[in-house]
PDB file of N, CA and C in Angstrom:
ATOM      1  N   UNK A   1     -11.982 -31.511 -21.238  1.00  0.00           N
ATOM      2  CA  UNK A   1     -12.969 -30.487 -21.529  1.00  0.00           C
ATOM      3  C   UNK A   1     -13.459 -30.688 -22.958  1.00  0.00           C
ATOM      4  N   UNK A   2     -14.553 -30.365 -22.984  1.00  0.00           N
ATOM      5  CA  UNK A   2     -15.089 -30.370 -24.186  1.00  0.00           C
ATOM      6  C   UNK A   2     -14.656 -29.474 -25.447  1.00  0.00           C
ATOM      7  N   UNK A   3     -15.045 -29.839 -26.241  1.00  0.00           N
ATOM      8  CA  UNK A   3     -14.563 -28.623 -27.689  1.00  0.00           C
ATOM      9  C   UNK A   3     -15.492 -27.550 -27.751  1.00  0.00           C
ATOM     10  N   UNK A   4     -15.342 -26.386 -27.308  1.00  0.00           N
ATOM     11  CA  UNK A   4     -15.812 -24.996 -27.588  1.00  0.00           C
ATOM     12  C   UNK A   4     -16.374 -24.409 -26.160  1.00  0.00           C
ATOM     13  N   UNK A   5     -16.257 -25.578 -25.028  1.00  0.00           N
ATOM     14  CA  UNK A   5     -16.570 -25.204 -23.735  1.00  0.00           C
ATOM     15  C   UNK A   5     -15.315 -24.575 -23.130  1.00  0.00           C
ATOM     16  N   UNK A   6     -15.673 -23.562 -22.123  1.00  0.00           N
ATOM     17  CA  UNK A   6     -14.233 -23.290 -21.445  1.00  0.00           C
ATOM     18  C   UNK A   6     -15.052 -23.542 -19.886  1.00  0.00           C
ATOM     19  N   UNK A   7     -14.026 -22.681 -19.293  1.00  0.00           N
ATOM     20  CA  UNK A   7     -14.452 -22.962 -17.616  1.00  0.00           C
ATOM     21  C   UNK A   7     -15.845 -22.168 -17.017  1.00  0.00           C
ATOM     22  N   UNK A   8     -15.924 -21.020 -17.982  1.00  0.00           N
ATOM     23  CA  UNK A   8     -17.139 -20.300 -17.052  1.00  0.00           C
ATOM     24  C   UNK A   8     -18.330 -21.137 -18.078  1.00  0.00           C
ATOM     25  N   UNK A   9     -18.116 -21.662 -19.117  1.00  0.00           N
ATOM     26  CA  UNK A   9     -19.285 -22.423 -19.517  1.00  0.00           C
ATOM     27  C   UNK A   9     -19.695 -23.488 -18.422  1.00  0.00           C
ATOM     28  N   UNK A  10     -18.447 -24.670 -18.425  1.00  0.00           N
ATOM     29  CA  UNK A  10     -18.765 -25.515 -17.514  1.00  0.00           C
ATOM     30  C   UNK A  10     -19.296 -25.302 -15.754  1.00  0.00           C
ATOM     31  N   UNK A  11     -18.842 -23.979 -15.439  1.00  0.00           N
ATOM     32  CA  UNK A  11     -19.633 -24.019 -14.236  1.00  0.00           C
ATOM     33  C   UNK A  11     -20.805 -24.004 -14.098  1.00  0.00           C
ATOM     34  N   UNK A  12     -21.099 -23.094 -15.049  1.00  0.00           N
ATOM     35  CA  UNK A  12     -22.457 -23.228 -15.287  1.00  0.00           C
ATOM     36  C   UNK A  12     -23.405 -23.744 -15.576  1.00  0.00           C
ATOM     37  N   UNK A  13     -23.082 -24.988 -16.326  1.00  0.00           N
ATOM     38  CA  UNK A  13     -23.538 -26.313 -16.785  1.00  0.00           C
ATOM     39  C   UNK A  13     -23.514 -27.333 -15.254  1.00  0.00           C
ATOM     40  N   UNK A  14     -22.476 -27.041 -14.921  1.00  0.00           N
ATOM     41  CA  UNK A  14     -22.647 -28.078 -13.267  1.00  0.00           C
ATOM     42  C   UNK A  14     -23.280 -27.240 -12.297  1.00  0.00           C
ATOM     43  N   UNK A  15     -23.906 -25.285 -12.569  1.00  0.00           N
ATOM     44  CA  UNK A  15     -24.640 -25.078 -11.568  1.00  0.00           C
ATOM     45  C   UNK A  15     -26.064 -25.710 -11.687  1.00  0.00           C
ATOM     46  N   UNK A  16     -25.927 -25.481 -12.890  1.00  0.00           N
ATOM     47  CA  UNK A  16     -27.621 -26.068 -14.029  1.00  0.00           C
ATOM     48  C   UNK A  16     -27.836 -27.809 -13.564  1.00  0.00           C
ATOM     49  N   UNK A  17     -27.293 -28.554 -13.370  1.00  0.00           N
ATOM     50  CA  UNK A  17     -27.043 -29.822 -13.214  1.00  0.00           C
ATOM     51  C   UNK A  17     -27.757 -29.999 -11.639  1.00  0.00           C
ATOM     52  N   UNK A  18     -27.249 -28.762 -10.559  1.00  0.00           N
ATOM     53  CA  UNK A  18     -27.016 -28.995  -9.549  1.00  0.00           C
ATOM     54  C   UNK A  18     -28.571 -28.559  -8.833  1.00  0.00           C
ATOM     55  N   UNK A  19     -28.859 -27.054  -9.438  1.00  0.00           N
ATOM     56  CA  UNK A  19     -30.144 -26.678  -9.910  1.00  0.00           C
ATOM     57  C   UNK A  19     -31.204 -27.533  -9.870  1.00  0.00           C
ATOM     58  N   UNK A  20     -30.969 -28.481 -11.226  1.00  0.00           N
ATOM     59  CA  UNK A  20     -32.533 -29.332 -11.658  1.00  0.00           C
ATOM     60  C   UNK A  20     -32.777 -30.754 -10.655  1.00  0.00           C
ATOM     61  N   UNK A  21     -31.233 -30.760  -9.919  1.00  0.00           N
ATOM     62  CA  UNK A  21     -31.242 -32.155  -8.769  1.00  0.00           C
ATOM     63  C   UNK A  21     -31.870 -31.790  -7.584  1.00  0.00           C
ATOM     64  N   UNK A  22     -32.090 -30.507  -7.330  1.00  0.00           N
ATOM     65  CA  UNK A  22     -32.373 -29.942  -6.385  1.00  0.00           C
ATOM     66  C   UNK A  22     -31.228 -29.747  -5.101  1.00  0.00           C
ATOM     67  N   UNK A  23     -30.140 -29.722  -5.920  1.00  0.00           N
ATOM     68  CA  UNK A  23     -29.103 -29.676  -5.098  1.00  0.00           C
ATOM     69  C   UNK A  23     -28.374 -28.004  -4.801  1.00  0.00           C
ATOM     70  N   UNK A  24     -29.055 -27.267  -5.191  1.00  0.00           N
ATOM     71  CA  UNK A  24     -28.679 -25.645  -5.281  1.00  0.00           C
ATOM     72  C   UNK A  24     -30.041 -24.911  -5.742  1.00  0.00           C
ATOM     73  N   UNK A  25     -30.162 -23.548  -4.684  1.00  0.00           N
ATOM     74  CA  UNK A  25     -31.461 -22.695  -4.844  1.00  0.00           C
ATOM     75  C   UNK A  25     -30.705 -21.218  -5.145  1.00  0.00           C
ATOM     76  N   UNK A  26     -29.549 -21.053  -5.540  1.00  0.00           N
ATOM     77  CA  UNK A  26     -28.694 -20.232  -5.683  1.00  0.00           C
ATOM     78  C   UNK A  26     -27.342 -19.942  -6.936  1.00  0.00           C
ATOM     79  N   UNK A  27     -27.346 -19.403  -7.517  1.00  0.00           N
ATOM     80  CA  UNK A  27     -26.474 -19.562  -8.916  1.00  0.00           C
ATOM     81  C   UNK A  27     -25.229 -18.396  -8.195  1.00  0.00           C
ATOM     82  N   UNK A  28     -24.190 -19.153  -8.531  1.00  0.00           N
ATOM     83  CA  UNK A  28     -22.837 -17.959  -8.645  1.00  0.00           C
ATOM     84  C   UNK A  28     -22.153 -17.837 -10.077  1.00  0.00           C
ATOM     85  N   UNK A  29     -22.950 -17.262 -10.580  1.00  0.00           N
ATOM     86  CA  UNK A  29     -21.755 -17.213 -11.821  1.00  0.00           C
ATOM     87  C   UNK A  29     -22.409 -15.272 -11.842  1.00  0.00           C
ATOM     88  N   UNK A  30     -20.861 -15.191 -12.808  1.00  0.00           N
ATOM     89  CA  UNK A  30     -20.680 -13.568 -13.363  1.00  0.00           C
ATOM     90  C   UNK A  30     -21.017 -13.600 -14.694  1.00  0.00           C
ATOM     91  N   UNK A  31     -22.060 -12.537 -14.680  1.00  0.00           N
ATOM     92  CA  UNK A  31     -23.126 -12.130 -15.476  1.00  0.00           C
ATOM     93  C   UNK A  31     -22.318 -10.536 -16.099  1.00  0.00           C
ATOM     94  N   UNK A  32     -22.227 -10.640 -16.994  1.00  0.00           N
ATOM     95  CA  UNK A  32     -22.277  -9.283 -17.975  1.00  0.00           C
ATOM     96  C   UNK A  32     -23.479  -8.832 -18.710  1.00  0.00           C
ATOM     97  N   UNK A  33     -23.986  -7.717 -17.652  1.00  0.00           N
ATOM     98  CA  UNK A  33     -24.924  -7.462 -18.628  1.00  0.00           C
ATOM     99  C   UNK A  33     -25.129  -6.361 -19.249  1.00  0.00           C
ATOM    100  N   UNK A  34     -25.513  -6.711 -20.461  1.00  0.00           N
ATOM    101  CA  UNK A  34     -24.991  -5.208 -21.559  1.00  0.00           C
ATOM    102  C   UNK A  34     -26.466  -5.248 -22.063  1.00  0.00           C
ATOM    103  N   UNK A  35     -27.157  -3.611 -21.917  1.00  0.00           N
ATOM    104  CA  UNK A  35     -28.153  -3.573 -22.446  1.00  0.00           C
ATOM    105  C   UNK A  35     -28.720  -1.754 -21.596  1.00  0.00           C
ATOM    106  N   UNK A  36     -29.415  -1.838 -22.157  1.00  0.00           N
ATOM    107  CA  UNK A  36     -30.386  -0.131 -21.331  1.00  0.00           C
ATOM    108  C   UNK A  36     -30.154  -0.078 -19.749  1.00  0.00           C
ATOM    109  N   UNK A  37     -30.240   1.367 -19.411  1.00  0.00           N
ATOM    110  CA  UNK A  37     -30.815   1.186 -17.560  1.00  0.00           C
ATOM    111  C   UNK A  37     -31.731   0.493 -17.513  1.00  0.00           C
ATOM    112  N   UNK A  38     -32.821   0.708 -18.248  1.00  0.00           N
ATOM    113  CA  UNK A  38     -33.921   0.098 -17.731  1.00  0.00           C
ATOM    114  C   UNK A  38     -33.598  -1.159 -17.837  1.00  0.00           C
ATOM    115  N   UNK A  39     -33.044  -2.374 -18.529  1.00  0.00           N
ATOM    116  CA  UNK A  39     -32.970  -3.081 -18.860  1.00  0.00           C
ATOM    117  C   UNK A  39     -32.248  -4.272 -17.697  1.00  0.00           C
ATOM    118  N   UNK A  40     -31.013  -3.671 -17.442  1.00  0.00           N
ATOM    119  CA  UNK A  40     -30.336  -3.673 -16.585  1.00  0.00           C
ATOM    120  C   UNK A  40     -31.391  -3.946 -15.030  1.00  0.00           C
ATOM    121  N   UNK A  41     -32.100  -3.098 -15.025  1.00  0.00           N
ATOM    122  CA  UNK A  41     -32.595  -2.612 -13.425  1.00  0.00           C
ATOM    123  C   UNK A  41     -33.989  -3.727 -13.591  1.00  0.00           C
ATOM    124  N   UNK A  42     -34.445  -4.143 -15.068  1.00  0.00           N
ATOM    125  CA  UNK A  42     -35.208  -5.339 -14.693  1.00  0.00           C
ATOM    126  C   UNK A  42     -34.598  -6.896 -14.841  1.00  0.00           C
ATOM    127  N   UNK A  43     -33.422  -6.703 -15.448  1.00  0.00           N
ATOM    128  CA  UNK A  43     -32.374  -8.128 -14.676  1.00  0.00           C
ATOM    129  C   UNK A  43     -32.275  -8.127 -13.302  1.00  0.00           C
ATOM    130  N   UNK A  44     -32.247  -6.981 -12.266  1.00  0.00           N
ATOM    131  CA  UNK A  44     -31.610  -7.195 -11.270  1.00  0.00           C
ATOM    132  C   UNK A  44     -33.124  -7.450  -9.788  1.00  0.00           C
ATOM    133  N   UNK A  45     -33.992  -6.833 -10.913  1.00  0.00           N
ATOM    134  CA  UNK A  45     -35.041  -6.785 -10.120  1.00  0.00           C
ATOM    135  C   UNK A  45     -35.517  -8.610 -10.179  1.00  0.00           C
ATOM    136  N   UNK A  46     -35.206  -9.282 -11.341  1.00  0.00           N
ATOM    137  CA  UNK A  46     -35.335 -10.421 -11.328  1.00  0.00           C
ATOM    138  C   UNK A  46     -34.313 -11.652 -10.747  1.00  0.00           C
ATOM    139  N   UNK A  47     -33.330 -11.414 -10.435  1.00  0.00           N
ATOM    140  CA  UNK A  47     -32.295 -11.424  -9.865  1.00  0.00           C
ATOM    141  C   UNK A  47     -32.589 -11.855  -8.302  1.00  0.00           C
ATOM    142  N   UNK A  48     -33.632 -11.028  -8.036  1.00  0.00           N
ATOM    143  CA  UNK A  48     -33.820 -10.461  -6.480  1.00  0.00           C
ATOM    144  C   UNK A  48     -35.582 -11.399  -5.905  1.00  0.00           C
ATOM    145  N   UNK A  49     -35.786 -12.134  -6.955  1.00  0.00           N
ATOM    146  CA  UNK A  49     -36.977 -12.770  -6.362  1.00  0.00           C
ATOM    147  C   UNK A  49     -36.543 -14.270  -6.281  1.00  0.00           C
ATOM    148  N   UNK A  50     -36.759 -14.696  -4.572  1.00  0.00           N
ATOM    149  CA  UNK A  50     -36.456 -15.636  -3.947  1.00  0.00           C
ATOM    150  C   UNK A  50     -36.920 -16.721  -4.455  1.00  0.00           C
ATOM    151  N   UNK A  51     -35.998 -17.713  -4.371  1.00  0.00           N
ATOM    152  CA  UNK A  51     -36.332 -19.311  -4.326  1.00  0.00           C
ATOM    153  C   UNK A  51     -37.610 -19.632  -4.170  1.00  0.00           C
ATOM    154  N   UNK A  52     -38.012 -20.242  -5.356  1.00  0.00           N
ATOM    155  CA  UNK A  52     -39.197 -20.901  -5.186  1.00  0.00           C
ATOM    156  C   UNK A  52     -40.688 -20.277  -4.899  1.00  0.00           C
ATOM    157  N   UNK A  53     -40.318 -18.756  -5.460  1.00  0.00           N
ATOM    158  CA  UNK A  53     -41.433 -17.874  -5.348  1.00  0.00           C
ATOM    159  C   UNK A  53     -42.058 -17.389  -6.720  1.00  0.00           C
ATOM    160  N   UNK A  54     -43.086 -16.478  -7.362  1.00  0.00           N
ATOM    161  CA  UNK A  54     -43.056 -15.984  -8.375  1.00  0.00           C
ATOM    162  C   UNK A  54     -43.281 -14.776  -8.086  1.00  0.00           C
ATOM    163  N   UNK A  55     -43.654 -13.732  -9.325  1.00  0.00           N
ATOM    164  CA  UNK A  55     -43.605 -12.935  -9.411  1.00  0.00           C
ATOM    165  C   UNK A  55     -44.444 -12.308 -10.672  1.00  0.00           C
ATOM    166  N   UNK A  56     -45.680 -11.447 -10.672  1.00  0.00           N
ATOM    167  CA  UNK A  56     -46.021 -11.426 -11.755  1.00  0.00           C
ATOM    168  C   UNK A  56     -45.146  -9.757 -12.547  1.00  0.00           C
ATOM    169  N   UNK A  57     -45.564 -10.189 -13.724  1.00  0.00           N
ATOM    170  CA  UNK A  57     -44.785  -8.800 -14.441  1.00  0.00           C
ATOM    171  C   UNK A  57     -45.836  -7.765 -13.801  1.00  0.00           C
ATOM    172  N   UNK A  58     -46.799  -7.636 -13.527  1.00  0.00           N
ATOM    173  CA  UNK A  58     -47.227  -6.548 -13.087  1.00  0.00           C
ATOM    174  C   UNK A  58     -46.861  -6.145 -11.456  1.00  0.00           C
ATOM    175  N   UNK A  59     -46.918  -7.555 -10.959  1.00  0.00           N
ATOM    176  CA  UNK A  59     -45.894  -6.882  -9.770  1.00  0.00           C
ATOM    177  C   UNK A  59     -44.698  -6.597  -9.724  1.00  0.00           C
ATOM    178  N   UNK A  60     -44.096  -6.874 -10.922  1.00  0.00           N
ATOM    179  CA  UNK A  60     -42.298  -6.774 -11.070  1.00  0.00           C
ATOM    180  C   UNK A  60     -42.384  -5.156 -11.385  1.00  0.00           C
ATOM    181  N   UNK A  61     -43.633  -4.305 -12.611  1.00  0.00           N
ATOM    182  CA  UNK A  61     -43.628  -3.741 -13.163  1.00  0.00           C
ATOM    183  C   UNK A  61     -43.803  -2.667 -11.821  1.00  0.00           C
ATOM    184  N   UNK A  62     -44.507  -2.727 -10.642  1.00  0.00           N
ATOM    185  CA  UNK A  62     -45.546  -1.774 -10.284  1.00  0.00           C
ATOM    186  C   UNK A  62     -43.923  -1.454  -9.123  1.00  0.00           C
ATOM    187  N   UNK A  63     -43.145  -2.777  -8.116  1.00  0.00           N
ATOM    188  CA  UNK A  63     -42.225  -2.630  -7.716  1.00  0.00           C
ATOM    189  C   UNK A  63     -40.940  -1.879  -8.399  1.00  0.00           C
ATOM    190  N   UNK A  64     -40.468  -1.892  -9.737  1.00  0.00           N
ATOM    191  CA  UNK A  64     -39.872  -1.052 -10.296  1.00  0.00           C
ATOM    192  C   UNK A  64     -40.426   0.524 -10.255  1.00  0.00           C
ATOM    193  N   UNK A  65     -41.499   0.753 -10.589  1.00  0.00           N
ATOM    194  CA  UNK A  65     -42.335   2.027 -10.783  1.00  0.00           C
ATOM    195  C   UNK A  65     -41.127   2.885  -9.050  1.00  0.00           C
ATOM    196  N   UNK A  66     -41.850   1.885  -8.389  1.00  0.00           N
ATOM    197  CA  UNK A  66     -41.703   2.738  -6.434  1.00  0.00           C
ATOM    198  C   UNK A  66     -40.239   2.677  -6.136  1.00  0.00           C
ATOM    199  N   UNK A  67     -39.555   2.202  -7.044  1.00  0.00           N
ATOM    200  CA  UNK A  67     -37.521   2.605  -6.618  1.00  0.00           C
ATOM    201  C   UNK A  67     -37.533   3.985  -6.545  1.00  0.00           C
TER     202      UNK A  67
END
């Protein structure tokens, strides 16, 4: 292992790896996220838009509004 890497670094580095090969459309790693509700609820809203799609902030914005 590298110097200052531990294990949840490196998974993540081989999801990222696996990612840009086109070998994964899906990430598993555990996310802590520390910040506002709102903040929070637009990680998750981003979180939630599928593979290979986009999303504009005004549609991210207008879909948050209607929760």
């Amino acid at each position: 292992m590298n110097e200052g890497r531990n294990a949840t670094l490196n998974h993540a580095i081989k999801q990222l790896d696996e990612y840009f090969n086109k070998q994964r459309t899906e990430f598993e790693l555990s996310l802590i996220l520390a910040g506002t509700d709102f903040q929070k609820q637009i990680w998750q809203a981003l979180q939630n838009i599928p593979y290979g799609q986009t999303v504009s902030y005004l549609e991210l914005a207008k879909n948050l509004v209607n929760l």
